[in-house]
Protein backbone atom coordinates (compact mmCIF):
# COMPACT_ATOMS: atom_id res chain seq x y z
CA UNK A 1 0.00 0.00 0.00
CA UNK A 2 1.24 3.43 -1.01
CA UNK A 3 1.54 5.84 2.38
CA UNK A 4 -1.76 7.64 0.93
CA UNK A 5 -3.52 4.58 1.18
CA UNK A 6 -2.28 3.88 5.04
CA UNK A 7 -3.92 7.56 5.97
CA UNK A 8 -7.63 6.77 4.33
CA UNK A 9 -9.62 6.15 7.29
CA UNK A 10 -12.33 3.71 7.36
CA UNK A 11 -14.12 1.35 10.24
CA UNK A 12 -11.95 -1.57 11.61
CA UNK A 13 -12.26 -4.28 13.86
CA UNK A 14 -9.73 -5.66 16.43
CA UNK A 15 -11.11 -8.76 18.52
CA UNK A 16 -8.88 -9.88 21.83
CA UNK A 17 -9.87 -12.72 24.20
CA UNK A 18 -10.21 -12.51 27.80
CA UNK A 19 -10.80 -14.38 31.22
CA UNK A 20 -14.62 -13.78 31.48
CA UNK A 21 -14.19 -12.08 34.96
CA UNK A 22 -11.76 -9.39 33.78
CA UNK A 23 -13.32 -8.99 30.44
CA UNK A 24 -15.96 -5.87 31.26
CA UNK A 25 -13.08 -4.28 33.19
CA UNK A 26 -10.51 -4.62 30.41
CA UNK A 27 -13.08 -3.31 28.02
CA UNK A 28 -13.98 -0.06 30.04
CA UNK A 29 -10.31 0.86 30.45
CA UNK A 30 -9.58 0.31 26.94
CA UNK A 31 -12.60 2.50 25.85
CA UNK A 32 -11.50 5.12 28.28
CA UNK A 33 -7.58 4.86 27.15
CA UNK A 34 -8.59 5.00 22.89
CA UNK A 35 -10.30 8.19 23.76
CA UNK A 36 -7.81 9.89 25.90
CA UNK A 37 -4.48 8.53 23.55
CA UNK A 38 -6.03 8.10 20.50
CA UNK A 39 -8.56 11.36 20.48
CA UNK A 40 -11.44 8.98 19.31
CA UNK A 41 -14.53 7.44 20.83
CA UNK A 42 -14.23 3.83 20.08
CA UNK A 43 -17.07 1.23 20.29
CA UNK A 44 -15.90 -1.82 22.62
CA UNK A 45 -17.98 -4.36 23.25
CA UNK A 46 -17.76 -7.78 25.26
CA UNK A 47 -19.28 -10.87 23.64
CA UNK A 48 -20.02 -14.00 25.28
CA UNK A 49 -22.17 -14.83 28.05
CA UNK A 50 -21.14 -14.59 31.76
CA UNK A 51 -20.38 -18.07 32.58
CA UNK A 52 -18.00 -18.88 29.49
CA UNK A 53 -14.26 -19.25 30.84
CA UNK A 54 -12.93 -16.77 28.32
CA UNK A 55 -14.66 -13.97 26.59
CA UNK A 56 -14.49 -12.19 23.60
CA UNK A 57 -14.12 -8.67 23.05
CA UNK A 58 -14.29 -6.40 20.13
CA UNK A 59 -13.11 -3.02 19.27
CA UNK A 60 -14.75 -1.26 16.45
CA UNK A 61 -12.53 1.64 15.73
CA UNK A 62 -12.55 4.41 12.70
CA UNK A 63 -9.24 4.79 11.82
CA UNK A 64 -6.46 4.68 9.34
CA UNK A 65 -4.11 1.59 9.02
CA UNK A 66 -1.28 3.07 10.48
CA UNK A 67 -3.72 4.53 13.92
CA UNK A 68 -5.02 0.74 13.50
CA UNK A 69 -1.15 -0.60 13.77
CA UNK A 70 -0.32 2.11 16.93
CA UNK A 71 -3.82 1.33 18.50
CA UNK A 72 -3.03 -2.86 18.70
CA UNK A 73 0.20 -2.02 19.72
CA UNK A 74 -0.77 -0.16 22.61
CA UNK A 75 -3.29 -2.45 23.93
CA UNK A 76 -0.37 -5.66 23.20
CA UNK A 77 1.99 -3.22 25.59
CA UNK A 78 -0.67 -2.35 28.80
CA UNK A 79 -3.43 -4.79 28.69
CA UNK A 80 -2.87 -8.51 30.38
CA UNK A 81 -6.26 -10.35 29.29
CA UNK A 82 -5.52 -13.54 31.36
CA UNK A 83 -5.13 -16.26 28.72
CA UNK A 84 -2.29 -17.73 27.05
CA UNK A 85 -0.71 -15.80 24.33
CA UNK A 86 -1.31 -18.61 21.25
CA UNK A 87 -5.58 -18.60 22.27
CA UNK A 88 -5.48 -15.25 21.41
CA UNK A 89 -6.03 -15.68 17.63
């Protein structure tokens, strides 16, 4: 992609997976951290139900690639989600 292309920005979605009991907290201190570092509401939402072991949750976020690429790097650096690092995908 040409460095034009990287800026266009457009909706995108970045799914993690977390322990079921820290999944609502993760997700409210992510919301609250895109907004404040990235200058962007994001939507951030927590699938599953209450009594599965681990948790989805999804961040639907309008951005370019390159916010995309800082954004997942920033939540890889200061968010521990409680499962091992291979479930992840």
């Amino acid at each position: 992609m040409t460095d034009s292309a990287n800026q266009i920005k457009k909706p995108q979605d970045i799914v993690y997976r977390a322990k079921a009991e820290y999944a609502e907290m993760i997700a409210i201190n992510i919301r609250k951290d895109i907004a404040s570092q990235f200058g962007l509401p994001a939507d951030v939402e927590v699938g599953g139900y209450p009594g599965d072991e681990v948790r989805p949750i999804k961040i639907h976020y309008f951005g370019s690639d390159n916010e995309m690429q800082r954004l997942t790097k920033y939540i890889d650096a200061h968010y521990c989600f409680g499962v091992e690092p291979g479930f992840q995908n």
